[in-house]
C-alpha atoms as a PDB file:
ATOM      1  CA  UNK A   1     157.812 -27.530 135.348  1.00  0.00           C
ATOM      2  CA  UNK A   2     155.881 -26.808 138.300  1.00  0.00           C
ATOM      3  CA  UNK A   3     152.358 -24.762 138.434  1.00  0.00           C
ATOM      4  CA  UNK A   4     154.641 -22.626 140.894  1.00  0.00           C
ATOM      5  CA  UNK A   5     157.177 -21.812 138.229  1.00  0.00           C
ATOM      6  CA  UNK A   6     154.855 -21.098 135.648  1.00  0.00           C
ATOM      7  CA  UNK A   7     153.349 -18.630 137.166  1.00  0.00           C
ATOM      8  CA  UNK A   8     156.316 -16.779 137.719  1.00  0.00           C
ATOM      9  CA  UNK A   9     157.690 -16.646 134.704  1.00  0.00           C
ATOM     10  CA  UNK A  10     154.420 -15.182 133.466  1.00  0.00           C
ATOM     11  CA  UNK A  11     154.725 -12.453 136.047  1.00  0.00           C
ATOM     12  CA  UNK A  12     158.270 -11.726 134.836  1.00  0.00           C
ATOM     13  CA  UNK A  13     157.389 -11.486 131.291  1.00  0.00           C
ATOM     14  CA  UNK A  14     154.368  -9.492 132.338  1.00  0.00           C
ATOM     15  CA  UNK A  15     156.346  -7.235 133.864  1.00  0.00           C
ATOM     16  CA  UNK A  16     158.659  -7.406 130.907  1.00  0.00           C
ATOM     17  CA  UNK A  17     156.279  -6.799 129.019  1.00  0.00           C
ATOM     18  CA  UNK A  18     154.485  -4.024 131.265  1.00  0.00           C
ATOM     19  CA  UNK A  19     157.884  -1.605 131.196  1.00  0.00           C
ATOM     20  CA  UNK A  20     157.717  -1.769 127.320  1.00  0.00           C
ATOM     21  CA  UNK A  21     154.619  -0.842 126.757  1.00  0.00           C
ATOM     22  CA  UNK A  22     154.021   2.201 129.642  1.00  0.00           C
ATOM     23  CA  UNK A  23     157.734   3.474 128.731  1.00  0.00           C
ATOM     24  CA  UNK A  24     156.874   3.567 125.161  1.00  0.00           C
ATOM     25  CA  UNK A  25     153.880   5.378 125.222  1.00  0.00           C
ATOM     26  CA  UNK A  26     155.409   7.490 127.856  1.00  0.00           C
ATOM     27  CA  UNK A  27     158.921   8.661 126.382  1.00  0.00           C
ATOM     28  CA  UNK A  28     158.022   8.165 122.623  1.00  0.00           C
ATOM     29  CA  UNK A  29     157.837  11.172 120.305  1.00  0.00           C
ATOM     30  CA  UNK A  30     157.729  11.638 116.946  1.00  0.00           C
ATOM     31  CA  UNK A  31     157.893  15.351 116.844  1.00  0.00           C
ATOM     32  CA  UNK A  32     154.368  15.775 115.433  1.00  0.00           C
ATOM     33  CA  UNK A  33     151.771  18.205 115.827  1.00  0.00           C
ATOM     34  CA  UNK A  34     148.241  18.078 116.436  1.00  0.00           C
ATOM     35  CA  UNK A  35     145.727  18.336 113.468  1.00  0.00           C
ATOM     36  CA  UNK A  36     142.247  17.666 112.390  1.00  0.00           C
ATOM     37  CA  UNK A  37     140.025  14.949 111.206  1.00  0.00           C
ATOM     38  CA  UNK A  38     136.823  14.150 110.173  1.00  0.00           C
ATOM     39  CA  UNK A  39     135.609  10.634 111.714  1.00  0.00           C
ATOM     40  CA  UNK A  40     133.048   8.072 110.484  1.00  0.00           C
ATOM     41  CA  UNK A  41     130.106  10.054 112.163  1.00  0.00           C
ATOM     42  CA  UNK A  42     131.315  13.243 110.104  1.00  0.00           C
ATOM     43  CA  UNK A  43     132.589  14.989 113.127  1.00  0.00           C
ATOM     44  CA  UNK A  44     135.680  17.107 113.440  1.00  0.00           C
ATOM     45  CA  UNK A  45     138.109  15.595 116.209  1.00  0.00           C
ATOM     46  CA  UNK A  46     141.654  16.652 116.993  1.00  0.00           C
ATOM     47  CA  UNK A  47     144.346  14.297 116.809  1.00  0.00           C
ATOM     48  CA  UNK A  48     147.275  13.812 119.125  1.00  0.00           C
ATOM     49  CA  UNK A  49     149.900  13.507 116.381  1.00  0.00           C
ATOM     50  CA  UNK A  50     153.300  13.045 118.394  1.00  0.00           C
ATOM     51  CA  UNK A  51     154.355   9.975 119.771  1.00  0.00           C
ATOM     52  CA  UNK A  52     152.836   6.230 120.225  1.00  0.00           C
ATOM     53  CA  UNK A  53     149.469   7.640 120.563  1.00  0.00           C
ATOM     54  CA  UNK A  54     150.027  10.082 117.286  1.00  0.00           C
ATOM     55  CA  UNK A  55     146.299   8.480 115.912  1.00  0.00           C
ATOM     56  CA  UNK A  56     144.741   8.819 119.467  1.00  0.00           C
ATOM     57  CA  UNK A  57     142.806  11.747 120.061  1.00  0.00           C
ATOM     58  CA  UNK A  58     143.673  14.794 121.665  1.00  0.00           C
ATOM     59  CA  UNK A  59     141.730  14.462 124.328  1.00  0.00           C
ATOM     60  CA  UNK A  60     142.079  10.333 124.841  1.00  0.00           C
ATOM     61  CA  UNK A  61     146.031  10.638 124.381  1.00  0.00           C
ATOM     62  CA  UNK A  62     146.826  12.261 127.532  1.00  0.00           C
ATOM     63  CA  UNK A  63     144.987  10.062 129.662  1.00  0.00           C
ATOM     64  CA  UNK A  64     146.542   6.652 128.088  1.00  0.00           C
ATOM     65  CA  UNK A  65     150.362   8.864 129.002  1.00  0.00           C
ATOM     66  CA  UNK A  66     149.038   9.092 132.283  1.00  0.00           C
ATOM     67  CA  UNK A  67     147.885   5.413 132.745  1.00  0.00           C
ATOM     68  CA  UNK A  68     151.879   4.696 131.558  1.00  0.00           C
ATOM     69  CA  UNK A  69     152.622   6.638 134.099  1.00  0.00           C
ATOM     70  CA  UNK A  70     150.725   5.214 136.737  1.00  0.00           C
ATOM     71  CA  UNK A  71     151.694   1.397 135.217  1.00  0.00           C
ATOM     72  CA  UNK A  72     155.780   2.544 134.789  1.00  0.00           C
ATOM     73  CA  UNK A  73     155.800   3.736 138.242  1.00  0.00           C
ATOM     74  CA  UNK A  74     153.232   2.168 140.460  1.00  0.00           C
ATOM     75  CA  UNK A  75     151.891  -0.736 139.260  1.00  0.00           C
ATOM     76  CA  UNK A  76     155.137  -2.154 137.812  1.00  0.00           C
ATOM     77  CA  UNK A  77     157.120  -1.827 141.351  1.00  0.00           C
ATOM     78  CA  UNK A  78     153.969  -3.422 143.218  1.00  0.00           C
ATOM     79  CA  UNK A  79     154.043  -6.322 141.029  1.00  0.00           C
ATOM     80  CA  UNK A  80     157.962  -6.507 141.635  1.00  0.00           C
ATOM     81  CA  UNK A  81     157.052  -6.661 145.286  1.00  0.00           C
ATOM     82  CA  UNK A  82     154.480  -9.359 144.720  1.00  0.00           C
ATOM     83  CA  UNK A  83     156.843 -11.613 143.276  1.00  0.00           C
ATOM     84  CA  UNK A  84     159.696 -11.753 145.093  1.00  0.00           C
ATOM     85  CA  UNK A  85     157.092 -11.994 148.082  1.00  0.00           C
ATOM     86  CA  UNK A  86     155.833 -15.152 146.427  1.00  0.00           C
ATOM     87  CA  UNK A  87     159.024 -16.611 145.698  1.00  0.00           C
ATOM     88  CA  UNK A  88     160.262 -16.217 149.127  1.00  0.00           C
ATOM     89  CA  UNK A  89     157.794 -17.829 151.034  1.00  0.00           C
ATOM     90  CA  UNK A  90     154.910 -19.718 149.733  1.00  0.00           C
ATOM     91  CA  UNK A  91     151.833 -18.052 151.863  1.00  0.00           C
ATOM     92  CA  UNK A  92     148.562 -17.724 151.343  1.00  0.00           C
ATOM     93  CA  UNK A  93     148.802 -14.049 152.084  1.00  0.00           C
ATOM     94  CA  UNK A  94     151.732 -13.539 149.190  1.00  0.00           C
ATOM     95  CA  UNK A  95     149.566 -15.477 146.759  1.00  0.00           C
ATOM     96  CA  UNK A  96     146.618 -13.573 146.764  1.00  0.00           C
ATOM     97  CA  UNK A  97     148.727 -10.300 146.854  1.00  0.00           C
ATOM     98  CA  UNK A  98     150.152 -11.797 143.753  1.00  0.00           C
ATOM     99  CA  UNK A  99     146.979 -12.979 142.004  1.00  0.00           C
ATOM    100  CA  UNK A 100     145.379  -9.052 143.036  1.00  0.00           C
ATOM    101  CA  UNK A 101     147.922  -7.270 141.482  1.00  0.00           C
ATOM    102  CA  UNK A 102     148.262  -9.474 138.180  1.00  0.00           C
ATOM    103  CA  UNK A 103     144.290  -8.329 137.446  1.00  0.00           C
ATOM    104  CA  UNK A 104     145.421  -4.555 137.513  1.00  0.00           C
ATOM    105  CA  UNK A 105     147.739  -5.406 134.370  1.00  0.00           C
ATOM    106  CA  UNK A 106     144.733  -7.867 132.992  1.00  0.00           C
ATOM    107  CA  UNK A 107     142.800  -4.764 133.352  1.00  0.00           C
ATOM    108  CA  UNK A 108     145.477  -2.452 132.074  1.00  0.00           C
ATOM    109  CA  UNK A 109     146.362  -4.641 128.989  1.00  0.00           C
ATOM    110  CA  UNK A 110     142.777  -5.137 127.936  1.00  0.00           C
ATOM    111  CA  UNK A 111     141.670  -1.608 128.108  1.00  0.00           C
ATOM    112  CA  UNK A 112     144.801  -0.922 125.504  1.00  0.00           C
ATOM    113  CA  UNK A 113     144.714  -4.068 123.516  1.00  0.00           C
ATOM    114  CA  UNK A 114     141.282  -3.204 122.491  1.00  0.00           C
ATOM    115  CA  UNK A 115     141.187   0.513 123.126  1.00  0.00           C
ATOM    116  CA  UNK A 116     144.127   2.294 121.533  1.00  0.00           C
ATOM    117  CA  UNK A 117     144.185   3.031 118.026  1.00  0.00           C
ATOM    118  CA  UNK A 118     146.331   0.511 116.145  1.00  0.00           C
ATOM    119  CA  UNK A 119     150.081   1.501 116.530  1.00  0.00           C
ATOM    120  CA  UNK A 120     153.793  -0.135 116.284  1.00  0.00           C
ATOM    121  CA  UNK A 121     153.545  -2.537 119.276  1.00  0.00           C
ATOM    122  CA  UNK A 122     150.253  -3.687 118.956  1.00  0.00           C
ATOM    123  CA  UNK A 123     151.625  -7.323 119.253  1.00  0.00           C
ATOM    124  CA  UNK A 124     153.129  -6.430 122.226  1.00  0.00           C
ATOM    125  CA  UNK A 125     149.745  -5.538 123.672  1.00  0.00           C
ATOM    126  CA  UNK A 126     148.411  -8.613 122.681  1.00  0.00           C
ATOM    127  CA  UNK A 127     151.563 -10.278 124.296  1.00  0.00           C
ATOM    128  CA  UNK A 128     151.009  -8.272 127.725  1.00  0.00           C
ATOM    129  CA  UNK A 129     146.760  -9.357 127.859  1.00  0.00           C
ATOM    130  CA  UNK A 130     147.558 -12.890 126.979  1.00  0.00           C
ATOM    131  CA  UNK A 131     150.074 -13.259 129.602  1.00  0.00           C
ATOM    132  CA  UNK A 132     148.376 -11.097 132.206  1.00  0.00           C
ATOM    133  CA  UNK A 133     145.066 -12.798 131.708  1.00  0.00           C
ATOM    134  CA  UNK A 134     146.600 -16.518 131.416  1.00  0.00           C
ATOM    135  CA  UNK A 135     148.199 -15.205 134.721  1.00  0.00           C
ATOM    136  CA  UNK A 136     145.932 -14.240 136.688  1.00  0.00           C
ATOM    137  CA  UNK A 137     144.012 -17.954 135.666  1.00  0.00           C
ATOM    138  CA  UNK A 138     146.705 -19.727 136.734  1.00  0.00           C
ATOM    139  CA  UNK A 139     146.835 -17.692 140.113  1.00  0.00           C
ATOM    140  CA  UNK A 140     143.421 -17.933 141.208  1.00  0.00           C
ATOM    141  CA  UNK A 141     143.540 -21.985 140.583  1.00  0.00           C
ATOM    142  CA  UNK A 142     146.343 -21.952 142.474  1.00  0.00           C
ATOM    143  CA  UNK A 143     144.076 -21.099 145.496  1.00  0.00           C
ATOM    144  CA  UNK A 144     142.228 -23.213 147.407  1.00  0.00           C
ATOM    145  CA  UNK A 145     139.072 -21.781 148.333  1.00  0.00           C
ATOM    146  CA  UNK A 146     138.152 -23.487 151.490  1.00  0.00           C
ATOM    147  CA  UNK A 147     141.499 -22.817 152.857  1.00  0.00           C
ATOM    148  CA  UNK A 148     141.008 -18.979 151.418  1.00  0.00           C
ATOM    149  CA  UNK A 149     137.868 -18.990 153.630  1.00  0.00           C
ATOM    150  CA  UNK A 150     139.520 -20.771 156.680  1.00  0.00           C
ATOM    151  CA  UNK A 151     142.220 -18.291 156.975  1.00  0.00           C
ATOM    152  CA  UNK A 152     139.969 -15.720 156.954  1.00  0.00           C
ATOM    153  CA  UNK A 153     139.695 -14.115 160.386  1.00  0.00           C
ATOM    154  CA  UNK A 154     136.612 -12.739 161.916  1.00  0.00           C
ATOM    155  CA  UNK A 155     137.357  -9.348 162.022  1.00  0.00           C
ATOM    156  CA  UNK A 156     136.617  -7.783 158.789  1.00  0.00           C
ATOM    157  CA  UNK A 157     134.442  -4.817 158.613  1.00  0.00           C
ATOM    158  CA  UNK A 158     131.900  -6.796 156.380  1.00  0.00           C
ATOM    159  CA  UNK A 159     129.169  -3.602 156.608  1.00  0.00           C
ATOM    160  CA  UNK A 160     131.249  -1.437 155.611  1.00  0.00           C
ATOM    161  CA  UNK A 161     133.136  -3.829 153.003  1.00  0.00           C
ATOM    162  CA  UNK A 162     129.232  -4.166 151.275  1.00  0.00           C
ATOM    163  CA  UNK A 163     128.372  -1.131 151.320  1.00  0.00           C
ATOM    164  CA  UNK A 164     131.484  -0.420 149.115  1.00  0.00           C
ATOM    165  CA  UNK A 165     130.779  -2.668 146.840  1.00  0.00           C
ATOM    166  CA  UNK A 166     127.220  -1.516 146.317  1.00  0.00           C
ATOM    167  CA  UNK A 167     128.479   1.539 145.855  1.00  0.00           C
ATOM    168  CA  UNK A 168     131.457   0.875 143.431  1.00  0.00           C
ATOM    169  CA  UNK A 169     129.446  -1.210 141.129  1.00  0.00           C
ATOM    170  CA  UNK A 170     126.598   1.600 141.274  1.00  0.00           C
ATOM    171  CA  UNK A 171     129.018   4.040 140.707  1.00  0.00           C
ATOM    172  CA  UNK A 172     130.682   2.240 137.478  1.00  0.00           C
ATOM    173  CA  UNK A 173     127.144   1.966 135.667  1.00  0.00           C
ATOM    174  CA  UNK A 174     126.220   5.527 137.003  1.00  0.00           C
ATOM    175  CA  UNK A 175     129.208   6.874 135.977  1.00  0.00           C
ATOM    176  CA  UNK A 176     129.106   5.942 132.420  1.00  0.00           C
ATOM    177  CA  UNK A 177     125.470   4.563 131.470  1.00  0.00           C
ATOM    178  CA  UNK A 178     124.019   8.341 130.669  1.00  0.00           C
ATOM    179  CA  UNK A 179     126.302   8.461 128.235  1.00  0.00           C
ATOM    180  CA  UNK A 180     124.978   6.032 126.041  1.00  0.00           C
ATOM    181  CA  UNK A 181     121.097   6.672 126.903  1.00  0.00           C
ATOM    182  CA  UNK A 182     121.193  10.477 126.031  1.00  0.00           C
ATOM    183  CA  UNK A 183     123.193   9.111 122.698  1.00  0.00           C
ATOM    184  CA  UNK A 184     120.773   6.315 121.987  1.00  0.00           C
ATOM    185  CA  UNK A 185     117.709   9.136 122.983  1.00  0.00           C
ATOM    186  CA  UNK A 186     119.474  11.183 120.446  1.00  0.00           C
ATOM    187  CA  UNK A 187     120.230   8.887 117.348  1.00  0.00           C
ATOM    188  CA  UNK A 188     123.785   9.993 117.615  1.00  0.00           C
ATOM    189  CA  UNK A 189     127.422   8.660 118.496  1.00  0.00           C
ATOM    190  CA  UNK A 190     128.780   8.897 122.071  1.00  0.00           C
ATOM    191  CA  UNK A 191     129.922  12.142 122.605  1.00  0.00           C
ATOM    192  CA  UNK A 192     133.820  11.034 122.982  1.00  0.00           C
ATOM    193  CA  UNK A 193     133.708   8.359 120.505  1.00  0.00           C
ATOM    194  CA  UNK A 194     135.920  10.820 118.218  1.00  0.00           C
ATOM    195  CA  UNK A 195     138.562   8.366 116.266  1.00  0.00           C
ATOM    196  CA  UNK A 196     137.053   4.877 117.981  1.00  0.00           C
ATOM    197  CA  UNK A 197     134.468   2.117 117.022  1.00  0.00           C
ATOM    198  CA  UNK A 198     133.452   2.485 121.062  1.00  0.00           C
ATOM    199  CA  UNK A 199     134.500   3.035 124.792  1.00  0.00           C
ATOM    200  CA  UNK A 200     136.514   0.078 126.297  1.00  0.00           C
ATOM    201  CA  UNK A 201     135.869   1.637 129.839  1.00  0.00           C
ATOM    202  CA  UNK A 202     132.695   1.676 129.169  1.00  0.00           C
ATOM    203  CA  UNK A 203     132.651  -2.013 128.469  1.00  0.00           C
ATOM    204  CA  UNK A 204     135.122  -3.411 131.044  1.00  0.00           C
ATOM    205  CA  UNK A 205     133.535  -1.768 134.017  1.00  0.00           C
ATOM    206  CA  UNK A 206     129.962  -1.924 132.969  1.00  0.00           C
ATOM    207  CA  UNK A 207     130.278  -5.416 131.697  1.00  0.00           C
ATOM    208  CA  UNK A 208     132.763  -7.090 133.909  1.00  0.00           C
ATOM    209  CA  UNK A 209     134.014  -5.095 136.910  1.00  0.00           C
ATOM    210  CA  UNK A 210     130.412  -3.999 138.063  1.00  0.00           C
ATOM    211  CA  UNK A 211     128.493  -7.223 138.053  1.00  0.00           C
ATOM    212  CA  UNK A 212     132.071  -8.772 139.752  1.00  0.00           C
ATOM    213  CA  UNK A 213     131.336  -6.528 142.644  1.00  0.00           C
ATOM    214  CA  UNK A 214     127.967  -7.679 143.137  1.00  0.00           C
ATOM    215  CA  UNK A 215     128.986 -11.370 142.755  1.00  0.00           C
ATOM    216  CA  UNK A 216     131.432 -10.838 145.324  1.00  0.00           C
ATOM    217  CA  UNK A 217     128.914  -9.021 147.474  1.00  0.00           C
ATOM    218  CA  UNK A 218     126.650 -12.034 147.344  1.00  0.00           C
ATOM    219  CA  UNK A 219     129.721 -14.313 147.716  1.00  0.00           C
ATOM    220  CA  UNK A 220     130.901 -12.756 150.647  1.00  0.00           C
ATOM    221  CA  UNK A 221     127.319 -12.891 152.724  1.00  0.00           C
ATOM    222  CA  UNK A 222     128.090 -17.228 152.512  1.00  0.00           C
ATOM    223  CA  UNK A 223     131.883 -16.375 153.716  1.00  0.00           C
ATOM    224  CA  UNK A 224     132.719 -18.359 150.676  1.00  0.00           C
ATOM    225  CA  UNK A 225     136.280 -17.914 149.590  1.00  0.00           C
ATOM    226  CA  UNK A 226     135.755 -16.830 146.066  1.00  0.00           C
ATOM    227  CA  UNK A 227     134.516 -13.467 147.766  1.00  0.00           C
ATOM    228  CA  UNK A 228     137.464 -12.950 149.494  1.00  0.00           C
ATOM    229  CA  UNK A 229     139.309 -13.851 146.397  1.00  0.00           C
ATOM    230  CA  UNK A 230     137.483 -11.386 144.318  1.00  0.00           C
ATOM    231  CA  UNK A 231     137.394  -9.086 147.251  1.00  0.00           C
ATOM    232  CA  UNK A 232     141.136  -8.679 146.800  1.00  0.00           C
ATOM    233  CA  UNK A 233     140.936  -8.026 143.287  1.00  0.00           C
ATOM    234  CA  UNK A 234     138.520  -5.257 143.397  1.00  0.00           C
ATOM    235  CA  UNK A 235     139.633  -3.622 146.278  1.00  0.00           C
ATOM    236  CA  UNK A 236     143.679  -3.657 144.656  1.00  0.00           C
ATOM    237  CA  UNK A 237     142.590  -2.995 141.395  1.00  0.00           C
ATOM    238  CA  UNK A 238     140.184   0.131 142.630  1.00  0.00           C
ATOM    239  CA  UNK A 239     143.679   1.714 145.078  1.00  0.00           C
ATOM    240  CA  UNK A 240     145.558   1.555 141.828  1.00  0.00           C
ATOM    241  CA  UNK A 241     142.917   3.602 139.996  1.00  0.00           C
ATOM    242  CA  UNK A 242     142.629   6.085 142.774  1.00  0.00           C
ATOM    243  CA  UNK A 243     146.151   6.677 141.863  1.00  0.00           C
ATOM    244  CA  UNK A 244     145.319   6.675 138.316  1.00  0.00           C
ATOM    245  CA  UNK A 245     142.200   8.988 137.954  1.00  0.00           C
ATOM    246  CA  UNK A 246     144.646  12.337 139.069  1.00  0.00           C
ATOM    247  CA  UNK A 247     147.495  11.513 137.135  1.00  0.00           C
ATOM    248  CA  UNK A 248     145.765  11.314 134.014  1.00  0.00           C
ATOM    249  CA  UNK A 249     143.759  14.271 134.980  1.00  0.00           C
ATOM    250  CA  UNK A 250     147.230  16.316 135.727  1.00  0.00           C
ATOM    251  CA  UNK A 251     147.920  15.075 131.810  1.00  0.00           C
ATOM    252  CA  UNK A 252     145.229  16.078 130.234  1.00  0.00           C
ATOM    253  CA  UNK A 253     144.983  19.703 132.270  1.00  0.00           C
ATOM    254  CA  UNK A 254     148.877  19.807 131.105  1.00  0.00           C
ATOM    255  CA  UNK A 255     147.877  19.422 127.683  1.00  0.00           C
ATOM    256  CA  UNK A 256     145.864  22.226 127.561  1.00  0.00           C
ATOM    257  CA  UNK A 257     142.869  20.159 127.641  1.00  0.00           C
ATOM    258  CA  UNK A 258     139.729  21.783 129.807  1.00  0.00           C
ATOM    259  CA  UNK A 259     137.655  19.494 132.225  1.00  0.00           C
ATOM    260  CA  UNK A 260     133.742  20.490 133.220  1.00  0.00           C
ATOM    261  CA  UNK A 261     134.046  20.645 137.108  1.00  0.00           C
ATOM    262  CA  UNK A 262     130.886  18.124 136.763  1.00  0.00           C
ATOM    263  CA  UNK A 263     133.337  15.767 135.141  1.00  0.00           C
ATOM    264  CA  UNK A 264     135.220  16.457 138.021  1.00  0.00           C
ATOM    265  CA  UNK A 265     133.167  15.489 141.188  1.00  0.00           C
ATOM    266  CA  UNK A 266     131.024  12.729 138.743  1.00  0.00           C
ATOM    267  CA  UNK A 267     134.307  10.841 137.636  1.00  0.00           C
ATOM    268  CA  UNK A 268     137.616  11.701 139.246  1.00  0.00           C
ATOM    269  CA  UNK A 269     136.494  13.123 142.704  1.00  0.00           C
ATOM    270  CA  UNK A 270     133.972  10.097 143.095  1.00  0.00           C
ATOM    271  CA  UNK A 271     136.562   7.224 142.164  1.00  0.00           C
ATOM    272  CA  UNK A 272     139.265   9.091 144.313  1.00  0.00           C
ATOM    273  CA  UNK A 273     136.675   8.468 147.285  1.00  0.00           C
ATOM    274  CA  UNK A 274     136.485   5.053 146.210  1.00  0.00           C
ATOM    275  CA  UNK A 275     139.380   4.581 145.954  1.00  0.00           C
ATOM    276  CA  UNK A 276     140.485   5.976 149.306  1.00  0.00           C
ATOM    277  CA  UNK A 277     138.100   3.262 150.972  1.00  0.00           C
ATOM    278  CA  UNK A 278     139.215   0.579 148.813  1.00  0.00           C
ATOM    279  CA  UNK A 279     143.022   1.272 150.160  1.00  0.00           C
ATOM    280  CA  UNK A 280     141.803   0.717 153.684  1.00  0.00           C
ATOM    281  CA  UNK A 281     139.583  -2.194 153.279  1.00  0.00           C
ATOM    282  CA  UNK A 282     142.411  -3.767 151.190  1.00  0.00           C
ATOM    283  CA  UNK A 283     145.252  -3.559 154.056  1.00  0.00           C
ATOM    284  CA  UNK A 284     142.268  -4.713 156.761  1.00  0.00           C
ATOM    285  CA  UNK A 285     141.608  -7.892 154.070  1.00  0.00           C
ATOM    286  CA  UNK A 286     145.515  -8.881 154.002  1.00  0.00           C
ATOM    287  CA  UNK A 287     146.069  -8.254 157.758  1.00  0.00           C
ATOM    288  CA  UNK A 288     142.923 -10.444 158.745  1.00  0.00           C
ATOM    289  CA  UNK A 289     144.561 -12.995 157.177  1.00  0.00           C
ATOM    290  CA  UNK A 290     145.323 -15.788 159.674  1.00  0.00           C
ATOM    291  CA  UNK A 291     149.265 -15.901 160.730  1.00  0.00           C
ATOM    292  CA  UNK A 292     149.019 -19.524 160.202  1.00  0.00           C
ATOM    293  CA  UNK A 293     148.307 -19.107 156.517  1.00  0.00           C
ATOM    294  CA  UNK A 294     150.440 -21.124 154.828  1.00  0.00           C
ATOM    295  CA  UNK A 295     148.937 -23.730 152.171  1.00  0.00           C
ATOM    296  CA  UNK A 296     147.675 -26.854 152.975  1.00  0.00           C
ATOM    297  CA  UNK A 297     149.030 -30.154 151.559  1.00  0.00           C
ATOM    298  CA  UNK A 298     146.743 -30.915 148.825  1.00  0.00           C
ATOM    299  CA  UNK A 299     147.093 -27.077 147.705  1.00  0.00           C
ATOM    300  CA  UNK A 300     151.099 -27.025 147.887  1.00  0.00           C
ATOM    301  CA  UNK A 301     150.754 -30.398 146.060  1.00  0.00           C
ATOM    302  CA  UNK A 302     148.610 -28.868 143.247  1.00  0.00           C
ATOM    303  CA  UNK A 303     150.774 -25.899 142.897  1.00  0.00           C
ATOM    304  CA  UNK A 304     153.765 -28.042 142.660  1.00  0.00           C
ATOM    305  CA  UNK A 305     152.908 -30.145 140.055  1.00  0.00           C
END
């Protein structure tokens, strides 16, 4: 079976895999009501109680329903798009459209795999970051990254392009680092650790997407095409959470749940910014791409064995 092949069936069963997953934690009830509970730090936190996310907190429940949201009816469609696109024609362009969108679910599926409270499709979780990650792998050695810098045109806004990325990995560690100083300064728990061991976000973005932008930053400056390559990851992967950030705001303001308007501009208004940026520099990435972008030999050869 050829590398080509492979990876599409791994996007199918990620998106498989994708549907179950948001819709469940979307449409699922259970009928329960909300109660209280005393974690392991002896604090009081109120639990969700209805649904896939019944042993979530009240406050963490609404945003994962939003996420499903986001994944059910934006992410899921995109990827849809991506594949077919790749199938048709075997393009440079389509591949790295491909390969960005399969990191939103590796991002997606990690931040539940190891952030929800255990629940009835855990192994489906597990299922959805295996595939997605093992995807996106498969997707990125698919590319050739002298030909990814080759088909590069010249007319990128680079300035503006590194700027954003200083500021988005900034942002990521400004956003959340405080957090754990003033709770380390203090001898306590994070203040939203409620029902978990820790913060996933806090983990992901401090500890992978962060230092990513600043290694594509630097990658970038040499034109090398594992920038560009990580470029489109980021810049996908930060439009998708734009969408994300108000939707699971609308969520948790639906619940009943009441956000500090420093919360506000820190977290949601910031990323929305971002993420408004991160739209634009993405479509300018995928239209600099040469016309002439199909693969070279020795890369169709690869993918086709």
């Amino acid at each position: 079976m050829s590398n080509n092949k492979i990876l599409h069936r791994i996007t199918f069963l990620i998106i498989v895999l994708g549907i179950l997953t948001s819709a469940i934690g979307l449409l699922y009830t259970t009928g329960g009501e909300a109660s209280n509970f005393v974690n392991q730090y002896g604090d009081t936190v109120k639990i969700y109680g209805d649904g896939l996310y019944a042993h979530d907190s009240y406050f963490m429940a609404p945003i994962s329903r939003g996420t499903d949201f986001t994944i059910l009816f934006f992410a899921i469609p995109i990827l849809i798009l991506a594949l077919v696109l790749d199938m048709k024609k075997k393009k440079l362009k389509n591949r790295m459209f491909l390969m960005s969108v399969i990191s939103i679910f590796t991002y997606y599926s990690a931040s539940i795999a190891f952030g929800v409270t255990y629940n009835i499709i855990h192994l489906v979780y597990i299922a959805l970051f295996s595939a997605s990650l093992f995807g996106l792998v498969i997707a990125i050695v698919s590319l050739e990254k002298k030909h990814v810098a080759k088909s590069m045109g010249d007319a990128l806004p680079f300035k503006g392009i590194y700027i954003f990325l200083s500021l988005s990995g900034i942002a990521l560690i400004v956003a959340w680092l405080p957090d754990i100083i003033s709770s380390l300064i203090a001898g306590s728990s994070l203040e939203l650790i409620e029902v978990y061991t820790t913060q996933v976000t806090y983990v992901i973005d401090m500890g992978i997407i962060a230092p990513v932008a600043f290694i594509c930053l630097a990658q970038l400056k040499k034109r090398s095409g594992l920038g560009y390559i990580l470029l489109a990851m980021l810049l996908t992967l930060c439009s998708i959470i734009g969408i994300m950030l108000p939707i699971q705001t609308v969520f948790q303001v639906t619940a009943g749940i009441e956000i500090p308007l420093a919360a506000l501009v820190t977290k949601v208004a910031s990323f929305f910014v971002l993420a408004f940026f991160s739209l634009y520099f993405n479509i300018q990435l995928f239209k600099n791409i040469k016309s002439t972008d199909s693969r070279p030999a020795s890369t169709l050869s690869n993918l086709n064995q």
